[in-house]
Protein backbone atom coordinates (compact mmCIF):
# COMPACT_ATOMS: atom_id res chain seq x y z
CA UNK A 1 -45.52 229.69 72.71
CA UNK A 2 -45.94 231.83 69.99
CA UNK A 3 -42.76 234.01 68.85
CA UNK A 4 -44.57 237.23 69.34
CA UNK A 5 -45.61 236.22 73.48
CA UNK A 6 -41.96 235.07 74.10
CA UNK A 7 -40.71 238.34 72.56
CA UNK A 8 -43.29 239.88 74.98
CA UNK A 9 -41.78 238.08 77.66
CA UNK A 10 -37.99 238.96 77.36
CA UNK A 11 -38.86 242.63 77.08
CA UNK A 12 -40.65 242.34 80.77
CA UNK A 13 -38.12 240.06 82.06
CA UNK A 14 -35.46 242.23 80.60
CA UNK A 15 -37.02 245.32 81.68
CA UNK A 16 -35.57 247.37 85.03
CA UNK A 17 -38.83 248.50 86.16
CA UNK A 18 -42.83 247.23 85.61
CA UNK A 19 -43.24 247.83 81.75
CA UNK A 20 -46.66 249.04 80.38
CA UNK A 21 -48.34 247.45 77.55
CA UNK A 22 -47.67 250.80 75.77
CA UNK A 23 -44.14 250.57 76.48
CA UNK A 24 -43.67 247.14 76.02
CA UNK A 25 -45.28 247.64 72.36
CA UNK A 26 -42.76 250.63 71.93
CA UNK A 27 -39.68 247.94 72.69
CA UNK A 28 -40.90 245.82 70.51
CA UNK A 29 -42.20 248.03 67.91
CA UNK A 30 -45.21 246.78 67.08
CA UNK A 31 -49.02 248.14 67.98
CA UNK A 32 -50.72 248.38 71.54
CA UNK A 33 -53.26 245.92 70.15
CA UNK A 34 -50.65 243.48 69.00
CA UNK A 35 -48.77 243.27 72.45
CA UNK A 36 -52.52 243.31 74.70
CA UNK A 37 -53.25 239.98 73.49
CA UNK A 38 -49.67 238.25 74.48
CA UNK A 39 -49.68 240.12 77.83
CA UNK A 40 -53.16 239.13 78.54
CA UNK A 41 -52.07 235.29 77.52
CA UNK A 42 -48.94 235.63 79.95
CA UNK A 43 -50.66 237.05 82.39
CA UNK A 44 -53.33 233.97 82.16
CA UNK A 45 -50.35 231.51 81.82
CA UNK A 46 -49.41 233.07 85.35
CA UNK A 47 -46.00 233.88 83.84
CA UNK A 48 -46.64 237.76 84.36
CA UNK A 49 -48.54 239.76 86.93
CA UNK A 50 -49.54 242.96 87.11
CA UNK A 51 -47.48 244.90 89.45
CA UNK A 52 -48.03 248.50 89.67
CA UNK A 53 -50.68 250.95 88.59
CA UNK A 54 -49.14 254.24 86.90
CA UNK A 55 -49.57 257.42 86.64
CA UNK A 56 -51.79 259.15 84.89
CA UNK A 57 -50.67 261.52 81.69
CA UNK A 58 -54.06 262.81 81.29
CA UNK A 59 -56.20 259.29 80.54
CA UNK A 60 -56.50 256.06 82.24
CA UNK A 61 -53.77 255.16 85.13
CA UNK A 62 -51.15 252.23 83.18
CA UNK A 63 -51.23 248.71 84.30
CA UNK A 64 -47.73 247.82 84.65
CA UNK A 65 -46.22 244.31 84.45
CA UNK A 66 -43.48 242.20 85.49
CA UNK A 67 -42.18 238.60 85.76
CA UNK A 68 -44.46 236.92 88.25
CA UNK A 69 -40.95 235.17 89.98
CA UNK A 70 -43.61 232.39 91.69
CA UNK A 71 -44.04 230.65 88.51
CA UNK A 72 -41.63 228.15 88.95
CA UNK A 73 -38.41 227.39 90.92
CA UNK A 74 -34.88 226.92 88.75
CA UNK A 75 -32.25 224.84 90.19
CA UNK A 76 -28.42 226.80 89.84
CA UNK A 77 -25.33 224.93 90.05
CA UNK A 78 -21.89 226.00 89.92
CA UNK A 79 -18.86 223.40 90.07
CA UNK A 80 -15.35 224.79 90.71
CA UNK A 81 -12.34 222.60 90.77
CA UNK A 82 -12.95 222.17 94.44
CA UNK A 83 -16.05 223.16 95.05
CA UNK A 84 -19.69 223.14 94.28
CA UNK A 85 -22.50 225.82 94.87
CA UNK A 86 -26.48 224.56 94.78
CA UNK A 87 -28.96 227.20 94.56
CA UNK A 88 -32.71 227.57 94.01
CA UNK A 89 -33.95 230.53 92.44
CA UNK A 90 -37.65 232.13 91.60
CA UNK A 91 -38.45 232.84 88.07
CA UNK A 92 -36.61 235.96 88.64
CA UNK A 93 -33.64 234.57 89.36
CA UNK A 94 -33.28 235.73 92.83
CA UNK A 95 -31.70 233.27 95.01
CA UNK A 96 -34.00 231.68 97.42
CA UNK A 97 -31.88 229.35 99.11
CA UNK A 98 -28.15 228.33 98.75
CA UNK A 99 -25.61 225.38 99.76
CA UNK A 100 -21.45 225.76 99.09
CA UNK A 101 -19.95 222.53 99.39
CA UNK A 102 -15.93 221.45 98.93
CA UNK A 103 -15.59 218.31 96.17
CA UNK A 104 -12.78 217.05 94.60
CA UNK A 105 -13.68 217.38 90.58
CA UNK A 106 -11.54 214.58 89.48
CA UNK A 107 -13.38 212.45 91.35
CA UNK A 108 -15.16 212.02 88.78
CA UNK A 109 -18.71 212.55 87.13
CA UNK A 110 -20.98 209.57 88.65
CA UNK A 111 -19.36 210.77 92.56
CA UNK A 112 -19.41 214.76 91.91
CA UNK A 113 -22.99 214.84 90.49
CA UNK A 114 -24.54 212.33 93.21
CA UNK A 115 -23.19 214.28 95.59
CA UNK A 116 -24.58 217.68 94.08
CA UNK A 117 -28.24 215.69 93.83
CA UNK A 118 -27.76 215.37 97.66
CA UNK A 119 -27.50 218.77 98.37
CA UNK A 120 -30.36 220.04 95.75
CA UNK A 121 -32.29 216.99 97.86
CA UNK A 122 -31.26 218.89 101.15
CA UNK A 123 -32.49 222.41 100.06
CA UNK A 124 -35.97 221.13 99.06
CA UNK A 125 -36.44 219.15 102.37
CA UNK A 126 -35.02 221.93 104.93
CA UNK A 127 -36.69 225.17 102.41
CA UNK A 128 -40.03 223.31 102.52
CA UNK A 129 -39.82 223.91 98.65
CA UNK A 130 -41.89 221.43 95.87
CA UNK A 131 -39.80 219.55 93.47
CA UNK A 132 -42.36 219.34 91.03
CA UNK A 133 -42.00 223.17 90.38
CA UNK A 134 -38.60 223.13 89.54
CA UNK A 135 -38.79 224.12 85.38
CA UNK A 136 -35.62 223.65 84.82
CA UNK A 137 -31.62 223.39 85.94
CA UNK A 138 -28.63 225.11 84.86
CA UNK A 139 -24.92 224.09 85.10
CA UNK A 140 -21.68 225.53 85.11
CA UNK A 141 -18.75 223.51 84.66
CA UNK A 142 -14.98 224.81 84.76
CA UNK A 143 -13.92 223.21 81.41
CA UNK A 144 -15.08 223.95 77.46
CA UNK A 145 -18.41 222.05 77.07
CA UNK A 146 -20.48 221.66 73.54
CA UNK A 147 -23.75 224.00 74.87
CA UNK A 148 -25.95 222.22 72.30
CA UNK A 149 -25.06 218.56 73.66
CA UNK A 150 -24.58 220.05 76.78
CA UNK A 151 -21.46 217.82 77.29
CA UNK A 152 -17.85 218.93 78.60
CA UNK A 153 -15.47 218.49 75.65
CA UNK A 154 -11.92 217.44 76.95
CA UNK A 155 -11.81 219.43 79.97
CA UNK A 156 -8.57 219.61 81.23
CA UNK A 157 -9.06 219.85 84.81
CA UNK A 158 -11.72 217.11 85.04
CA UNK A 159 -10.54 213.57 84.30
CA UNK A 160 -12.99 211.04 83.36
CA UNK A 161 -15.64 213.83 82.42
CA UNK A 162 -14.90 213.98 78.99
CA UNK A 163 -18.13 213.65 77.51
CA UNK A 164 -19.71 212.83 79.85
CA UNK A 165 -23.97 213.10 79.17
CA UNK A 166 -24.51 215.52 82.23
CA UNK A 167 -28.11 216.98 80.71
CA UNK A 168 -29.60 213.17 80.58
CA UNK A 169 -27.91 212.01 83.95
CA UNK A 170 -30.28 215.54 85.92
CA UNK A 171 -32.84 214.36 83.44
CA UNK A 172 -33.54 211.14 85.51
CA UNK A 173 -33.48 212.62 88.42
CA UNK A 174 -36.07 215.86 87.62
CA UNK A 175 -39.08 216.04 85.29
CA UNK A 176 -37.60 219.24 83.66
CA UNK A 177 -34.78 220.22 80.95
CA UNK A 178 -31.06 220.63 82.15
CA UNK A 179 -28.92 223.13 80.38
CA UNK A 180 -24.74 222.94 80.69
CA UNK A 181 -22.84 225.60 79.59
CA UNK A 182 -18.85 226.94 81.12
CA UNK A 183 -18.75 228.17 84.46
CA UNK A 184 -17.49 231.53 83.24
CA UNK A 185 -20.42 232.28 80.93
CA UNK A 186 -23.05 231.93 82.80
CA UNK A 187 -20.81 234.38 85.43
CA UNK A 188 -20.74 236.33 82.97
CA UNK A 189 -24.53 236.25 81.87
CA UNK A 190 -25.23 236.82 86.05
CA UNK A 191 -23.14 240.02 86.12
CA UNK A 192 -25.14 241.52 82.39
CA UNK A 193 -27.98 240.19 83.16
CA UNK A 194 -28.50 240.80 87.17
CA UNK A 195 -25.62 242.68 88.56
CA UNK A 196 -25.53 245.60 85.77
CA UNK A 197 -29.34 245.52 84.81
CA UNK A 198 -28.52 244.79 81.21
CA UNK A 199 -26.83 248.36 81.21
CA UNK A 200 -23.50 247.60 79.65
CA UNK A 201 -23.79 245.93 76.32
CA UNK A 202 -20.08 244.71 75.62
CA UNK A 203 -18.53 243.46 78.61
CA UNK A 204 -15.47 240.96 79.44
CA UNK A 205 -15.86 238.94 82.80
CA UNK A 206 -12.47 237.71 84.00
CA UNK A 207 -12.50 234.89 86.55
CA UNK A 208 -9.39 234.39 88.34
CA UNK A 209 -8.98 231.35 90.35
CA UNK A 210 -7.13 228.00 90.08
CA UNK A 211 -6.86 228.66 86.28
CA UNK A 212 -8.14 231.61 84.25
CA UNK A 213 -10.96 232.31 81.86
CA UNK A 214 -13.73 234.53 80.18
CA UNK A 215 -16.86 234.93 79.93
CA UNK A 216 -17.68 237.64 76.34
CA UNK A 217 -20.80 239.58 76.29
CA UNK A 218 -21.02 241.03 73.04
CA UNK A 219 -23.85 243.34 71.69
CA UNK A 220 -25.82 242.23 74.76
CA UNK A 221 -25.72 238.58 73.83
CA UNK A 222 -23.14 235.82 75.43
CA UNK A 223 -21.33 235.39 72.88
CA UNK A 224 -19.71 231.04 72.82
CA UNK A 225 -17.81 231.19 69.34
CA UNK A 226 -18.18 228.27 66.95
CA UNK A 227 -17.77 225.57 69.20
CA UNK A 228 -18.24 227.33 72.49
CA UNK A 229 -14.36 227.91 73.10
CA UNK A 230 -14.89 231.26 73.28
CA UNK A 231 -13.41 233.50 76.11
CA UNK A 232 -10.07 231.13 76.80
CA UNK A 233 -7.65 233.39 77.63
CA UNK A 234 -6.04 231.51 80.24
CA UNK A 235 -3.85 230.14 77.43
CA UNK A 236 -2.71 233.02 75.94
CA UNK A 237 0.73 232.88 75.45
CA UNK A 238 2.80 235.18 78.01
CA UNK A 239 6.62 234.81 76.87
CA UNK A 240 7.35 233.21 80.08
CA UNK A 241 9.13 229.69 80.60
CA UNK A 242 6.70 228.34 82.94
CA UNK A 243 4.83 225.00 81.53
CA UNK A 244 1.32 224.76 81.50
CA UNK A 245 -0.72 221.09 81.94
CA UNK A 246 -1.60 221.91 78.07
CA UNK A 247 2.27 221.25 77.68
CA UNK A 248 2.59 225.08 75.69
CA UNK A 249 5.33 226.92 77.93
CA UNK A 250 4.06 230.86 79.74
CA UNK A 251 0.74 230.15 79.51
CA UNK A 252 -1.28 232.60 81.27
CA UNK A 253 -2.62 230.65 83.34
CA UNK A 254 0.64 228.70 84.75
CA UNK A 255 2.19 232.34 85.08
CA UNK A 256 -0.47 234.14 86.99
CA UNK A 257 -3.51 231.94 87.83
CA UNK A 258 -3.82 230.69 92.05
CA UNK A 259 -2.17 227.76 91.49
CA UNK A 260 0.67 228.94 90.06
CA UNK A 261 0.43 231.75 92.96
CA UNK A 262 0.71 229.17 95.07
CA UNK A 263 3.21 227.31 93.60
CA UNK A 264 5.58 230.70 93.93
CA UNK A 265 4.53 231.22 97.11
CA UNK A 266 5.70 227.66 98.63
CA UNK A 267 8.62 228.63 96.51
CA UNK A 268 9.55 231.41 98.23
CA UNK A 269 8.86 230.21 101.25
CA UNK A 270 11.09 227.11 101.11
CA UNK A 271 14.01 229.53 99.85
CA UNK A 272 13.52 231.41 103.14
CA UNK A 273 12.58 234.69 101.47
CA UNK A 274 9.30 234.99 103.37
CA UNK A 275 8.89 234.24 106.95
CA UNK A 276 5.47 234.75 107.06
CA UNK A 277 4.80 231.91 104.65
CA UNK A 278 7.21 229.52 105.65
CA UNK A 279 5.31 229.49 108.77
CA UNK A 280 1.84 229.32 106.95
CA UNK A 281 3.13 226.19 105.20
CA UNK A 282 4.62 224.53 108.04
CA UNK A 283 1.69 225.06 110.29
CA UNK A 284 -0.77 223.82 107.44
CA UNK A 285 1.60 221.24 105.32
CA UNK A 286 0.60 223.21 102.45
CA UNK A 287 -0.01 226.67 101.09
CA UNK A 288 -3.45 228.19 99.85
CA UNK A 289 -4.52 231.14 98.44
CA UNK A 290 -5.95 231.75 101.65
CA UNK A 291 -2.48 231.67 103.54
CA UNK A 292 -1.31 234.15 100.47
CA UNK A 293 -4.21 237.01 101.28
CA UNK A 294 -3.39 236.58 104.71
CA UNK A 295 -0.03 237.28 103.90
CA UNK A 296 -1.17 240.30 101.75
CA UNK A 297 -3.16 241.52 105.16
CA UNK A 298 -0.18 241.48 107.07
CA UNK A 299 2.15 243.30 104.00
CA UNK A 300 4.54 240.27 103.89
CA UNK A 301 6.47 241.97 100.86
CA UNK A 302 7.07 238.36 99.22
CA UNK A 303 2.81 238.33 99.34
CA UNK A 304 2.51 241.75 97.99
CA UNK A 305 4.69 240.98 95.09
CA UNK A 306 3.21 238.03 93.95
CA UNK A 307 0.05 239.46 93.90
CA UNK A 308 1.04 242.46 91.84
CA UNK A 309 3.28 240.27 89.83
CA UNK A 310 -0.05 238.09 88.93
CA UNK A 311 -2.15 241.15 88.06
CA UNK A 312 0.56 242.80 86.01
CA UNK A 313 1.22 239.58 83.59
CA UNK A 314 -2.80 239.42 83.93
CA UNK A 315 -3.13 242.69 82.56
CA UNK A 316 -0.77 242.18 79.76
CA UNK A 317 -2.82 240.00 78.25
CA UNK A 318 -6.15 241.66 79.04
CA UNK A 319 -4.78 245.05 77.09
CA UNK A 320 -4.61 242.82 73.86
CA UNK A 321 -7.66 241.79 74.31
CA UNK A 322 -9.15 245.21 75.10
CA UNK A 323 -7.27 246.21 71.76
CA UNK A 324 -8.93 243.80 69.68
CA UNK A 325 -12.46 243.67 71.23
CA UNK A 326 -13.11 246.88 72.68
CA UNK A 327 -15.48 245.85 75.45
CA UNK A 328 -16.72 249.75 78.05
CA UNK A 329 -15.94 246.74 80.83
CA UNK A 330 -14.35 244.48 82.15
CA UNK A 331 -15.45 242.72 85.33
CA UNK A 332 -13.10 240.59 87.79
CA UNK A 333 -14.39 237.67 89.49
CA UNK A 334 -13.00 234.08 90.98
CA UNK A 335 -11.20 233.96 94.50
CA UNK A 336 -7.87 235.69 93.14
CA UNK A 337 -10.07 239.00 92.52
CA UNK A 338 -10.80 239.25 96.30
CA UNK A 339 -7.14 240.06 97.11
CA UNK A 340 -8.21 243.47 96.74
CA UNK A 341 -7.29 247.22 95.44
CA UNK A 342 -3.31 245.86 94.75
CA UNK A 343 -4.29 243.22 92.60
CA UNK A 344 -7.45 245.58 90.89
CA UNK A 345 -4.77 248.25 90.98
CA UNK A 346 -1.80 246.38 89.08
CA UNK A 347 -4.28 244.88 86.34
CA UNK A 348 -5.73 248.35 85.45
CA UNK A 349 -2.00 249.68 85.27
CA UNK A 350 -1.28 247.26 82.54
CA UNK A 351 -4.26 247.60 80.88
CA UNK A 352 -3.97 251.45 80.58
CA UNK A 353 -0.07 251.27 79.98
CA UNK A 354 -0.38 249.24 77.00
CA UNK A 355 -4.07 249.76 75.20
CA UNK A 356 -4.68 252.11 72.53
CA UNK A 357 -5.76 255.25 74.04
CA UNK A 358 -8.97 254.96 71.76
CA UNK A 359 -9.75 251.53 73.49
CA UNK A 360 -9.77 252.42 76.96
CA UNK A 361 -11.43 255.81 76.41
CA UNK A 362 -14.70 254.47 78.45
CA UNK A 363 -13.18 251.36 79.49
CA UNK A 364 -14.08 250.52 83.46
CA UNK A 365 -12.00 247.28 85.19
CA UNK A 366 -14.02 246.74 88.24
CA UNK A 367 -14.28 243.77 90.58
CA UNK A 368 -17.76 241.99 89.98
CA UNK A 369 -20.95 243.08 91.20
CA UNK A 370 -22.57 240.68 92.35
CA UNK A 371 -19.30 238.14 93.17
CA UNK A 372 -19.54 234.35 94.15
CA UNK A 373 -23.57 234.37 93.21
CA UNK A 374 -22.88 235.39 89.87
CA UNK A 375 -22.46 231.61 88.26
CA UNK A 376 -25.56 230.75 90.13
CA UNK A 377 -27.99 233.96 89.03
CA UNK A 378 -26.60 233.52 85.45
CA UNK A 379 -27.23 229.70 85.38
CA UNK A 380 -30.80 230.73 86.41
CA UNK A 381 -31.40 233.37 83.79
CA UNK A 382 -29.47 231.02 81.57
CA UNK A 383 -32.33 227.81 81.98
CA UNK A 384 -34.68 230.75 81.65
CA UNK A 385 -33.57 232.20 78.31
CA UNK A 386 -33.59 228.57 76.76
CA UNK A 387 -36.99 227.37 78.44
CA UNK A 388 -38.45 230.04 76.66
CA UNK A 389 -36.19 229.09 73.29
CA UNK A 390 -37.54 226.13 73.69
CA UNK A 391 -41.13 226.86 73.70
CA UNK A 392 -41.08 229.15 70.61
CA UNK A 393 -40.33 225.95 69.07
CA UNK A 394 -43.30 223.97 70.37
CA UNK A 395 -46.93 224.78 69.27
CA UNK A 396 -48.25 228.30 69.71
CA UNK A 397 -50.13 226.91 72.63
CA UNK A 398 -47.57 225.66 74.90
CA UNK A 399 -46.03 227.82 77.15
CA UNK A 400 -43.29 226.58 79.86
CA UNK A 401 -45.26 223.90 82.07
């Protein structure tokens, strides 16, 4: 494809509303004539359509275009520590279809990922849907992973995945390229992308569950560091003497993330300072976070506290990193972010206690948008973005088929 029709074909994709050729050739600043000839070739490629006719200023009523989202199905996965979510999407990254699925990560890759196949197999038989137009699959894992291999890197939470050549082991499976990147990014890249419209430029996406981590939007672009570490704040260093699996004491993570919510929970409840838990745990044989936002429901103070104790030391952490990046938002997601306007209510406290005034003049701290589809739309726009990469690099002739 050449540069020039993929450039085209961000701006529409990109765009909130059908795009004119006259608009599309303002955005990309270059003449009407230039831009008729790529939208024509898109349009002929079937990966555009014409989608409204506009009104008139005083000549000829616009054609306006958009992403035709029938070109092609995307295949969205999201793996959690103890779960997995399988989604198809249209080219437009709306969800068609959608399977959530508990696993047990340290199973292992060969077990996880044959599993996953089996529920991708399952959507395409009960969906009716044709696996020859899947054009591509993204992943999101929860550990660091080396985006241009697209293999996990040491991840701590996922024994035996270190790695591990997930891209080539989908590649046997579909005729299509396979893209790996952190489960937090590609959260993040659903909320810019999808669940703000591409309206906030520098943005922070928090996920709070088992452990902690970011996704960094920066200048409108996820933004992976160096060596696509970027955004791992779950070991900043709190002061506190709990020890994290890293083996560093007060990491943020071991302080405030759900398992160490958890952990203080069973804590309490063992101790006798919470009724309401005690029961929880001897009913179950084991706390969850679940038992812990039902305790929040029924104001078990020992519930409440935790809770406010985890977005406080959360918060902490998050006004340093307001101070030094300056993001207009930052978004909450992951399971811990559901316990509601206590939790949202002691992270924003800290935030606006300790920031520099000048940092949180415009700053927003809102829960996220579109919440657990977010991995799963970003993953799709995600494959998108780097089909189309990929295609600038191929002759000017090929386009995504």
């Amino acid at each position: 494809m050449f540069p020039m029709a993929a450039n085209v074909l961000q701006i529409i994709r990109r765009a909130e509303i059908p795009l004119s050729k006259a608009e599309i050739a303002d955005e990309a600043g270059v003449s009407l004539s230039a831009v008729s000839v790529h939208v024509e070739r898109l349009i002929h490629e079937k990966l555009i359509k014409l989608s409204h006719i506009g009104e008139s200023s005083g000549g000829r009523k616009p054609k306006q275009y958009s992403v035709n989202p029938d070109y092609g199905l995307i295949l969205s996965i999201v793996m959690g520590s103890s779960f997995v979510q399988v989604a198809f999407t249209n080219f437009d990254c709306d969800i068609l279809c959608l399977k959530t699925s508990p696993i047990h990560i340290s199973d292992g890759p060969e077990k996880v990922l044959s599993f996953t196949n089996r529920l991708a197999e399952q959507l395409l038989e009960q969906y009716k849907l044709n696996k020859s137009s899947i054009k591509g699959i993204g992943i999101g894992i929860p550990g660091p992973v080396d985006f241009s291999l697209g293999i996990p890197i040491a991840p701590p939470i996922m024994p035996g995945w270190d790695r591990f050549p997930i891209r080539e082991y989908w590649a046997k499976l579909y005729d299509c390229p396979c893209y790996v990147d952190n489960d937090v990014n590609v959260m993040a890249l659903g909320e810019y992308t999808k669940g703000l419209n591409f309206t906030t430029e520098n943005l922070l996406f928090v996920k709070i569950g088992t452990g902690i981590g970011s996704g960094i939007v920066y200048d409108g672009k996820l933004y992976r560091g160096t060596t696509g570490s970027a955004g791992d704040i779950g070991h900043f260093d709190t002061g506190r003497d709990q020890i994290c699996w890293c083996g560093n004491k007060g990491c943020l993570e071991a302080v405030a993330g759900g398992k160490a919510i958890v952990s203080k929970g069973k804590e309490l409840a063992l101790a006798g300072k919470s009724g309401f838990l005690l029961t929880r745990l001897q009913d179950h044989g084991e706390l969850t976070l679940d038992d812990i936002g039902a305790g929040l429901l029924k104001l078990d103070p020992m519930a409440v506290e935790l809770v406010r104790e985890s977005g406080t030391v959360i918060g902490q952490v998050l006004a340093s990193v307001v101070n030094f990046s300056n993001p207009s938002l930052v978004v909450l997601g992951g399971k811990v972010s559901g316990f509601g306007d206590l939790f949202l209510a002691a992270i924003r406290q800290s935030v606006y206690q300790r920031s520099l005034p000048l940092a949180t003049r415009n700053l927003q701290i809102n829960k996220s948008v579109l919440g657990d589809t977010a991995g799963l739309t970003g993953g799709a726009f995600m494959t998108i973005d780097q089909l189309i990469l990929q295609a600038t690099d191929d002759d000017g002739n090929h386009f995504l088929n």
